[in-house]
N, C-alpha and C. Protein backbone atom coordinates (compact mmCIF):
# COMPACT_ATOMS: atom_id res chain seq x y z
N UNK A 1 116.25 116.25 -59.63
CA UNK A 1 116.13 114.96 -60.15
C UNK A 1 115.35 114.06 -59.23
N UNK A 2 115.28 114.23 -57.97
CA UNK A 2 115.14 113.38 -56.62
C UNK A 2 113.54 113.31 -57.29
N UNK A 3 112.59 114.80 -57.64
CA UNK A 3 111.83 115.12 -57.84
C UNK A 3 110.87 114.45 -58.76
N UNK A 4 111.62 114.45 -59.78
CA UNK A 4 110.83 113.82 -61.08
C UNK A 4 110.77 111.91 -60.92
N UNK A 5 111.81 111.85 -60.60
CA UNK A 5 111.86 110.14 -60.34
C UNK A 5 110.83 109.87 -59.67
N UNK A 6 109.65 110.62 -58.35
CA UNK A 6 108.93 109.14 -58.40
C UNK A 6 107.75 109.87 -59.22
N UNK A 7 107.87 111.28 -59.95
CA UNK A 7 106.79 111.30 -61.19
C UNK A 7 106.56 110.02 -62.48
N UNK A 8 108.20 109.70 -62.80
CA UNK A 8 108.81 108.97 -63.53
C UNK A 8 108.32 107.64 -63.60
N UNK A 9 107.85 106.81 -61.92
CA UNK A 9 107.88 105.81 -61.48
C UNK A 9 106.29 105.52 -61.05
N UNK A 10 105.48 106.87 -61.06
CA UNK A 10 104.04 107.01 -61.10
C UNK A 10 103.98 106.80 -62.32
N UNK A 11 104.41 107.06 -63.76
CA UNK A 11 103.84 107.25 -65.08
C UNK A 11 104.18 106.11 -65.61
N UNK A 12 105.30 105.01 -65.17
CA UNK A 12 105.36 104.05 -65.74
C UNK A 12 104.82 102.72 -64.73
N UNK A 13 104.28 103.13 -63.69
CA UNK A 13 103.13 102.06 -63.17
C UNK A 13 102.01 102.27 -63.83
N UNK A 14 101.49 103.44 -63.84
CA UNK A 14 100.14 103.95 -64.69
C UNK A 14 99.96 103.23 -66.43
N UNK A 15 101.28 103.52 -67.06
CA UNK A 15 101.09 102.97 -68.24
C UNK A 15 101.40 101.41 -68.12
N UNK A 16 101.63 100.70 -67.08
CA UNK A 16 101.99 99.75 -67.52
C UNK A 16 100.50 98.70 -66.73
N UNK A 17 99.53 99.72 -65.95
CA UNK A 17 98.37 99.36 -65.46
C UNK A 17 97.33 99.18 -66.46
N UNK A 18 97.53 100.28 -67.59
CA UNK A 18 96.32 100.91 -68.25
C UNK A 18 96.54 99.97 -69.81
N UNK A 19 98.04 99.57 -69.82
CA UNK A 19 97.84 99.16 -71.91
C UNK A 19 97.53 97.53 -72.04
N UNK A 20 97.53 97.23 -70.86
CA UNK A 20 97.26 96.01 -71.07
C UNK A 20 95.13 95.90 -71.34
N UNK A 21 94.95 96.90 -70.47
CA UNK A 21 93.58 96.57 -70.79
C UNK A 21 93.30 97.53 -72.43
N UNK A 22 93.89 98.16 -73.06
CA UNK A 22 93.82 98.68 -74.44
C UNK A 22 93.92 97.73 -75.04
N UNK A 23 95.30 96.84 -75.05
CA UNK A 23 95.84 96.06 -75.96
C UNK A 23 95.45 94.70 -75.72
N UNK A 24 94.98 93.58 -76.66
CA UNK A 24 95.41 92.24 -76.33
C UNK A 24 96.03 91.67 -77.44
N UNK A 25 96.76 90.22 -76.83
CA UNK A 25 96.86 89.61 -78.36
C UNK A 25 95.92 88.97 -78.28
N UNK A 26 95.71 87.95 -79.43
CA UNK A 26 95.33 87.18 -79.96
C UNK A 26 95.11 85.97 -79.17
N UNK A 27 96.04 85.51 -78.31
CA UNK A 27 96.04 84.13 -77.91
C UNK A 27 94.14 84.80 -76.69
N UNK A 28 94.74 85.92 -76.00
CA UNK A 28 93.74 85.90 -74.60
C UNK A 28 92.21 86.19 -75.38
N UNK A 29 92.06 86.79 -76.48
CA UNK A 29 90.46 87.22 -77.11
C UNK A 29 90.47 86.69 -78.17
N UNK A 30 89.17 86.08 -78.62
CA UNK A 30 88.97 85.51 -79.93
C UNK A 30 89.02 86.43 -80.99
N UNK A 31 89.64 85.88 -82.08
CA UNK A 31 89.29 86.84 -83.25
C UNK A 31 88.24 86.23 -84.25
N UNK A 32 87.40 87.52 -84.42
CA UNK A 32 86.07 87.00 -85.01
C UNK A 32 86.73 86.81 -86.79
N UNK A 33 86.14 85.97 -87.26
CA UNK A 33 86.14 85.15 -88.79
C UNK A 33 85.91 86.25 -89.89
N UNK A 34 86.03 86.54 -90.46
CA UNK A 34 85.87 87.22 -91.65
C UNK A 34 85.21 86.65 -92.48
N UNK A 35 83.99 86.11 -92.47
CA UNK A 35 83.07 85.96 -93.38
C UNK A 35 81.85 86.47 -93.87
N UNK A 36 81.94 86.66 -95.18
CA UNK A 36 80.90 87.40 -95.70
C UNK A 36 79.46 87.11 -95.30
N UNK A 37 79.00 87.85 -94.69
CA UNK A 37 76.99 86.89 -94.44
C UNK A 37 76.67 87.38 -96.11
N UNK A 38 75.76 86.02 -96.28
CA UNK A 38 74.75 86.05 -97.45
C UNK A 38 73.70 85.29 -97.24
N UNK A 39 72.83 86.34 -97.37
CA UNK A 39 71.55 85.72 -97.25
C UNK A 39 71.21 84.57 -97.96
N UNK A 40 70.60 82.99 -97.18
CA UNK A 40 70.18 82.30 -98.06
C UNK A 40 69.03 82.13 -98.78
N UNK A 41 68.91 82.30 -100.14
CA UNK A 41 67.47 82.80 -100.38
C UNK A 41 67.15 81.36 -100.96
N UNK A 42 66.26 80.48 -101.08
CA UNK A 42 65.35 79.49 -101.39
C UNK A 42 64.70 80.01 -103.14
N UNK A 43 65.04 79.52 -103.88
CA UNK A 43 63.96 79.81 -104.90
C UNK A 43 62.66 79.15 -104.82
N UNK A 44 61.69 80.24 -105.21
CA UNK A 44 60.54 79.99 -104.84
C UNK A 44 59.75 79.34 -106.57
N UNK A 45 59.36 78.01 -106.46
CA UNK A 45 59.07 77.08 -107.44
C UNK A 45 58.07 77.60 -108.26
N UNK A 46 58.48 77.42 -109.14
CA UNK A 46 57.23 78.18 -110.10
C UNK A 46 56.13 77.24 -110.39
N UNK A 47 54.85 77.65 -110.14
CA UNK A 47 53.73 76.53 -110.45
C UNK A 47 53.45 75.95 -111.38
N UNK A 48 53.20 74.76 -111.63
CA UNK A 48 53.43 73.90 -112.83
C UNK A 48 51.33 74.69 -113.31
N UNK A 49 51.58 74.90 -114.24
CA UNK A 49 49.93 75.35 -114.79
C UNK A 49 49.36 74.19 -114.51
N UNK A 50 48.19 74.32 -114.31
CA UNK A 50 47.20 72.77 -114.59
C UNK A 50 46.91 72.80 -115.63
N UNK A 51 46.21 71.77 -116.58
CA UNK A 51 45.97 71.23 -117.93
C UNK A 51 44.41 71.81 -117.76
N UNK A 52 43.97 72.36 -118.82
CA UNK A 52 42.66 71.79 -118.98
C UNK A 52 41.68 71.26 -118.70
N UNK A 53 40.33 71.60 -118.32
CA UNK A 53 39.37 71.16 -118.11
C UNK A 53 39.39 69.99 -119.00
N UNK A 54 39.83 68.73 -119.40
CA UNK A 54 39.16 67.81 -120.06
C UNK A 54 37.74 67.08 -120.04
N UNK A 55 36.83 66.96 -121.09
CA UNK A 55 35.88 66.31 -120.85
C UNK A 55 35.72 65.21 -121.98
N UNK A 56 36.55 65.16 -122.79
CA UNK A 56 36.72 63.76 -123.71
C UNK A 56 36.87 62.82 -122.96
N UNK A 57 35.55 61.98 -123.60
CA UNK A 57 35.24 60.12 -123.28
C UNK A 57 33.60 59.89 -122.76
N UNK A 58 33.74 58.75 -122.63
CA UNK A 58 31.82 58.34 -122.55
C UNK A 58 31.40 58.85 -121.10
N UNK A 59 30.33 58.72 -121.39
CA UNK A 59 29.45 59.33 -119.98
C UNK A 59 27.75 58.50 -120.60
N UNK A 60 26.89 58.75 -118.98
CA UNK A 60 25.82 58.18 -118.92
C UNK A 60 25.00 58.79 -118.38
N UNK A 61 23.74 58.60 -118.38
CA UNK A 61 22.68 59.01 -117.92
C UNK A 61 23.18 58.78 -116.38
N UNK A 62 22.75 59.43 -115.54
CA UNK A 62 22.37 59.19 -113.93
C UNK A 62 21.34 59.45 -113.45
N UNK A 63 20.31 59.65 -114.38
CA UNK A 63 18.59 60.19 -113.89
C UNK A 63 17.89 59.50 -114.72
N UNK A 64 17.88 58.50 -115.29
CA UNK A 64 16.85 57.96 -116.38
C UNK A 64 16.37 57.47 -115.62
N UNK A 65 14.42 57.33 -115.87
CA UNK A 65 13.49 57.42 -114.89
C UNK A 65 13.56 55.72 -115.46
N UNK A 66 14.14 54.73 -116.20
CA UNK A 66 14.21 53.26 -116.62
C UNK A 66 15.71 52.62 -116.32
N UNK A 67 15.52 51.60 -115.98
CA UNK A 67 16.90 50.97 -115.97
C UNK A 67 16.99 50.36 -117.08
N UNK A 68 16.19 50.04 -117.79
CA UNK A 68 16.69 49.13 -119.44
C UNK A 68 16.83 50.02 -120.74
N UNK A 69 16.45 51.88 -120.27
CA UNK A 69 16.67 53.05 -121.27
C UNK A 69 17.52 54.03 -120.74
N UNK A 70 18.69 54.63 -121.18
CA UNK A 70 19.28 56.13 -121.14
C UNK A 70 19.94 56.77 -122.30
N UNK A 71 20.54 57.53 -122.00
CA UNK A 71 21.41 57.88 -123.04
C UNK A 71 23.00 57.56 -122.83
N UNK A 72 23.90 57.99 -123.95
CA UNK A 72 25.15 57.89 -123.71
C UNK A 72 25.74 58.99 -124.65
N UNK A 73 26.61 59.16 -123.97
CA UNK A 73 27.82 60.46 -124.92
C UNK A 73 29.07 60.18 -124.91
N UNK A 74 29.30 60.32 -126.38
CA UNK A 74 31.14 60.36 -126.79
C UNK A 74 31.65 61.25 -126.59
N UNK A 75 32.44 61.72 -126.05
CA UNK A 75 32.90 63.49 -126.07
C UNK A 75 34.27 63.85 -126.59
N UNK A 76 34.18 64.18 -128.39
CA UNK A 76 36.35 63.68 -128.22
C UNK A 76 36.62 65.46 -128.20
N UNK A 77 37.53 65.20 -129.30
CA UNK A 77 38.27 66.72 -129.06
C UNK A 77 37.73 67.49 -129.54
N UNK A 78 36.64 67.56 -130.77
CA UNK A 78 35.42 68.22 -131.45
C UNK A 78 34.47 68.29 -131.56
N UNK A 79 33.56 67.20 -131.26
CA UNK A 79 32.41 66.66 -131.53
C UNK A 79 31.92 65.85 -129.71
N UNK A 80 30.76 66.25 -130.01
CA UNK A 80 29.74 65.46 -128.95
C UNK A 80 28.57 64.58 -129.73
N UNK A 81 28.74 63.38 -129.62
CA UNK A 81 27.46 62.15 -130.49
C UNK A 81 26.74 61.25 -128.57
N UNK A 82 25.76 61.52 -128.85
CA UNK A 82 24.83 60.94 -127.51
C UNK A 82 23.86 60.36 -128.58
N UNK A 83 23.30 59.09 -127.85
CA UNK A 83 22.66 57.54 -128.30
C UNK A 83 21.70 57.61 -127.52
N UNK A 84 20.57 57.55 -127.98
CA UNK A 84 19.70 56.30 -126.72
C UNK A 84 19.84 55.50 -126.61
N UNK A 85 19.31 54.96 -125.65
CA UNK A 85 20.18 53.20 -125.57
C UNK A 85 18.86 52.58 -124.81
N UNK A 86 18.19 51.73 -125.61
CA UNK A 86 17.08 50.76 -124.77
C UNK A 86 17.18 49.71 -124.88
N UNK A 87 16.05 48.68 -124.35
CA UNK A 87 15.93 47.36 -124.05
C UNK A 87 17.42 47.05 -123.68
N UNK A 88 17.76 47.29 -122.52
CA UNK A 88 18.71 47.30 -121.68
C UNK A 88 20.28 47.25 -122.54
N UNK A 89 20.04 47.85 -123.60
CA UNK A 89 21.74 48.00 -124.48
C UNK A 89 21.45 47.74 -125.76
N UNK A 90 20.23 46.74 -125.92
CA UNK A 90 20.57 45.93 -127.16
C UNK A 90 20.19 47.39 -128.61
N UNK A 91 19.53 48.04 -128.02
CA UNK A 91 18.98 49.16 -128.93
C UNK A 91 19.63 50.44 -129.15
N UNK A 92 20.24 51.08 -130.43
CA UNK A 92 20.41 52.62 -129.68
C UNK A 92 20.06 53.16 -131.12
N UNK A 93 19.99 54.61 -130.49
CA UNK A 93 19.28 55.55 -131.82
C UNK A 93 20.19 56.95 -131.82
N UNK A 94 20.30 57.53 -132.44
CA UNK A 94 21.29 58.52 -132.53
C UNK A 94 20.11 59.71 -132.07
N UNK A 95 20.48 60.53 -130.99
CA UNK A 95 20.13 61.74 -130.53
C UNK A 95 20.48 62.99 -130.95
N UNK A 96 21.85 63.13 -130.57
CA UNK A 96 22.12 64.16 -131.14
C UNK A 96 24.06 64.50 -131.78
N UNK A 97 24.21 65.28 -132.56
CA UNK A 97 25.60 64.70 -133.11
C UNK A 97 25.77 66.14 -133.58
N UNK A 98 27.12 66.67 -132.93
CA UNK A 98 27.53 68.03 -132.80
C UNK A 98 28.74 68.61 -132.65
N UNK A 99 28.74 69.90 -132.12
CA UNK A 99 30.31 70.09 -132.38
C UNK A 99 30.66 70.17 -130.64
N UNK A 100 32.01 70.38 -130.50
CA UNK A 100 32.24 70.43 -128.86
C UNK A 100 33.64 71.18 -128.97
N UNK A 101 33.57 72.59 -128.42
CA UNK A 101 34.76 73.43 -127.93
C UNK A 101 35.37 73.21 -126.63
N UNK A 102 36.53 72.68 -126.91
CA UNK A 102 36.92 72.28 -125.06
C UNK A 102 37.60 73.48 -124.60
N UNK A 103 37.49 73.50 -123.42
CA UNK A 103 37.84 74.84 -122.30
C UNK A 103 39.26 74.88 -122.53
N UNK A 104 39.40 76.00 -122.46
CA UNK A 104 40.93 76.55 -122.24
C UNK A 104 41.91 76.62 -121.53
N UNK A 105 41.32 76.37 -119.71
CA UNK A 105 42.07 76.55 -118.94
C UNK A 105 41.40 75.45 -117.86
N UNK A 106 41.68 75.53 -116.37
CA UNK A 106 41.34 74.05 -115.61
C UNK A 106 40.20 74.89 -114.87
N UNK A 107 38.98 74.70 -114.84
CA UNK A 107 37.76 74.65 -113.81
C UNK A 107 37.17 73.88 -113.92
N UNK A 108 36.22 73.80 -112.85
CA UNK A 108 35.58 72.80 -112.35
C UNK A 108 33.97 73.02 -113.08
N UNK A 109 33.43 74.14 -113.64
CA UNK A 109 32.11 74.52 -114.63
C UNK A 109 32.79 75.12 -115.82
N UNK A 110 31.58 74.56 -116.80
CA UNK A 110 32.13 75.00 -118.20
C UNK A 110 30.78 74.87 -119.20
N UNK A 111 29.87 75.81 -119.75
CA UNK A 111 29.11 75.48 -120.81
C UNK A 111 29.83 75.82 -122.21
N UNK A 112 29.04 75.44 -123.29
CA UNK A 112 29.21 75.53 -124.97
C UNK A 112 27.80 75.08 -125.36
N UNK A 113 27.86 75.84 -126.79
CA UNK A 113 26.73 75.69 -127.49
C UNK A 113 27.51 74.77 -128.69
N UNK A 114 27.10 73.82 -128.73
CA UNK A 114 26.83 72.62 -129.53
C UNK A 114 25.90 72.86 -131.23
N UNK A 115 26.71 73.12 -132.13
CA UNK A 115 26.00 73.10 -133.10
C UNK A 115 25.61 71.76 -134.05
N UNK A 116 24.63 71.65 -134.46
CA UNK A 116 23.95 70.64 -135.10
C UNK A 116 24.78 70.19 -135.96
N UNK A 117 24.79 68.69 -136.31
CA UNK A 117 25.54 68.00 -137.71
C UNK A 117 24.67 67.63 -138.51
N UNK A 118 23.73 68.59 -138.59
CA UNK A 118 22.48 68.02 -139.65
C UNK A 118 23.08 67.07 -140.92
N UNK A 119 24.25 66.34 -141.12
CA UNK A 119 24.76 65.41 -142.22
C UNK A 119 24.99 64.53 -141.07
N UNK A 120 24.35 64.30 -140.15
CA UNK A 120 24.39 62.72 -139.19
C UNK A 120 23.06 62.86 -139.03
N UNK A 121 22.19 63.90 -138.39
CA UNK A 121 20.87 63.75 -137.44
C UNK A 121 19.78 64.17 -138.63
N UNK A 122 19.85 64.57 -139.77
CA UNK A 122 18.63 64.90 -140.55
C UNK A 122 17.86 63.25 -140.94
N UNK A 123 18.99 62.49 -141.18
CA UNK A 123 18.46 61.08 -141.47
C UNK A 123 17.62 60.71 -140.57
N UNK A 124 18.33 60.70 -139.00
CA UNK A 124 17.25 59.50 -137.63
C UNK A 124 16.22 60.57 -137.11
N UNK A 125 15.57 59.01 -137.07
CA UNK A 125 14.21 59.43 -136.34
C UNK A 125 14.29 59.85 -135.19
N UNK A 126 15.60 59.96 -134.44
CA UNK A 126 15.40 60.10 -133.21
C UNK A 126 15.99 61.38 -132.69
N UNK A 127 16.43 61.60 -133.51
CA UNK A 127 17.24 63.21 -133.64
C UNK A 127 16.79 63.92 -133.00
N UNK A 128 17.59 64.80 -132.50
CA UNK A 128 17.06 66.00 -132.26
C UNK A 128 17.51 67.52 -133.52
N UNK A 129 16.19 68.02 -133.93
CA UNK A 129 16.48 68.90 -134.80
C UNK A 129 16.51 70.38 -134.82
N UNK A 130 17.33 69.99 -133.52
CA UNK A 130 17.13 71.39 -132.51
C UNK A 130 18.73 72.16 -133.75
N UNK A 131 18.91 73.32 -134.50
CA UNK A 131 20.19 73.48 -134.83
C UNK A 131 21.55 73.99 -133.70
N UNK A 132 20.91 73.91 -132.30
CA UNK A 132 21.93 74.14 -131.54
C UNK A 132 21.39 73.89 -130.35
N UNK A 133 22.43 73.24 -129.53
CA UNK A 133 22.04 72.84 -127.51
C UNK A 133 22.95 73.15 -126.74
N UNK A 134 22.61 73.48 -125.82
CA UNK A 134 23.33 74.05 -124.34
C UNK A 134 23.91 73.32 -124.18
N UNK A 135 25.22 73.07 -123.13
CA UNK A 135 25.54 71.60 -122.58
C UNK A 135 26.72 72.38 -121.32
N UNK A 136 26.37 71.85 -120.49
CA UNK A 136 27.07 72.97 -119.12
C UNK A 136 27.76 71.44 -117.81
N UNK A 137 28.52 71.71 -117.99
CA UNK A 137 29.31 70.80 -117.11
C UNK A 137 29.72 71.79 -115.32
N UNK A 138 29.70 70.64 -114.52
CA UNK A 138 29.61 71.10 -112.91
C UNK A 138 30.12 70.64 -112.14
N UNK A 139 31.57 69.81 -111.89
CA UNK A 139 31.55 69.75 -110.67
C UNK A 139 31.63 68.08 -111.17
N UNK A 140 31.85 67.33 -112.72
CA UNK A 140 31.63 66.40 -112.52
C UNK A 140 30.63 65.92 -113.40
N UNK A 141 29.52 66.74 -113.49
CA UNK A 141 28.49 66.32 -113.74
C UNK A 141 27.68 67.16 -115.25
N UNK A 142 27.59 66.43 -116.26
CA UNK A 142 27.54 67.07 -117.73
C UNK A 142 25.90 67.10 -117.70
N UNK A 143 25.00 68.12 -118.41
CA UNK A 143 24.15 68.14 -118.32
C UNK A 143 23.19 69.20 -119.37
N UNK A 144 22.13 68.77 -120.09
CA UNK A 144 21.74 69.63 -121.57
C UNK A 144 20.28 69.27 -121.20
N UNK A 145 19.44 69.81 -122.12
CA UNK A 145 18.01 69.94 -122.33
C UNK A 145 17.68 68.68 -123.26
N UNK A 146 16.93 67.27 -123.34
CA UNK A 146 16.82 66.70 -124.44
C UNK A 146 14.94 66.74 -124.34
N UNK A 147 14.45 66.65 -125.61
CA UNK A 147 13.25 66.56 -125.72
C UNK A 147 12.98 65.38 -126.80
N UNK A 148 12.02 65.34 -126.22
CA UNK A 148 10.93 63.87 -127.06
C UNK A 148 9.79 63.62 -127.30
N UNK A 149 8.71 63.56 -128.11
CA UNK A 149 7.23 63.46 -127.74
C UNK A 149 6.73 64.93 -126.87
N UNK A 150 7.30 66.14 -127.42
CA UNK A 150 6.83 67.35 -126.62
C UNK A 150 7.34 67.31 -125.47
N UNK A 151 8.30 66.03 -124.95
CA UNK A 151 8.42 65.93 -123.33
C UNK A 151 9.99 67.04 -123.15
N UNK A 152 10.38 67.61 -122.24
CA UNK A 152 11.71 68.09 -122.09
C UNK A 152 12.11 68.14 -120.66
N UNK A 153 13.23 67.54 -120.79
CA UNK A 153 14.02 67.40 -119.59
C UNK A 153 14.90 67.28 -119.52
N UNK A 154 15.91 67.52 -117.93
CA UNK A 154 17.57 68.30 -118.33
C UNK A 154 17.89 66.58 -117.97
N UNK A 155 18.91 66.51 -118.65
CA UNK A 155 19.36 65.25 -118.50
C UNK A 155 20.86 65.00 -117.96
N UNK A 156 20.96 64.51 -116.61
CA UNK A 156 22.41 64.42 -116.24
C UNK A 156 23.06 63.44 -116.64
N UNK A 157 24.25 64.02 -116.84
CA UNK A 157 25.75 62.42 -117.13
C UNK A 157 26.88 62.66 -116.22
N UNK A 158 27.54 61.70 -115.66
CA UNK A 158 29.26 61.21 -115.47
C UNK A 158 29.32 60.18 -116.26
N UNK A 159 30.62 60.65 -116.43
CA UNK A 159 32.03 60.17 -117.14
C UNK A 159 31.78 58.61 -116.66
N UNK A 160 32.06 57.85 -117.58
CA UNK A 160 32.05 56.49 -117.49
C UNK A 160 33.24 55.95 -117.49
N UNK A 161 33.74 55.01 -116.57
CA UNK A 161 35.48 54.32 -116.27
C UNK A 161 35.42 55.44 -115.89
């Protein structure tokens, strides 16, 4: 018996060295939280489309080689009607009077072919009796072929207001 006692007295210093570093409570180590991670995800905004190239409303010459003559254009949702316009306003003559397909989607260039309203332009003298015209927009800036007296030249417009 003498024997085993200080085996006895080795095994319960040993265990009583070793469980403390196995075991803790609570008060001496933090206990970590139990919460779920979830990713925070942001929804990502869906782009509002842009509208349409619009080109309905007046516009003007910006190259007329006169300041008291140019032209002018109506532009609605169907139709394109352009005027000459002389002796500084007091005059105008109907040019040309047509149809107008507006663009579908938003850019900044856009042509159409313009067909004739020969039941507006067969009457004036000033017509053009062309049965169809180019008309190509840029950036701003509207622009077609007009002829007169054999003369032809591209004629630029902006939007007026």
């Amino acid at each position: 018996m003498n024997r085993t006692r200080p085996l006895l007295v080795v095994a319960l210093i040993s265990a009583t060295l070793t469980l403390p570093a196995c075991s803790a409570t609570t008060e001496s180590l933090p206990v970590a939280e139990a919460t779920p991670i979830v990713a925070e995800t942001t929804p990502t905004p869906t782009p509002t489309p842009e509208a349409p190239l619009s080109l309905v409303g007046e516009w003007k010459t910006t190259n007329s080689a006169s300041e008291t003559s140019w032209q002018t254009a109506v532009i609605t949702d169907t139709t394109i009607t352009i005027t000459w316009v002389s002796d500084g306003g007091s005059t105008t003559a109907l040019y040309w009077a047509g149809s107008y397909l507006p663009p579908s989607d938003a850019t900044t260039t856009y042509s159409w072919e313009s067909a004739n309203d020969t039941a507006q332009t067969s009457s004036a003298l000033m017509a053009s009796s062309d049965p169809a015209k180019s008309f190509h927009y840029d950036n701003g800036v509207l622009s077609y072929e007009a002829s007169a007296l054999g003369v032809t030249k591209t004629v630029t417009m902006e939007r007026v207001g």
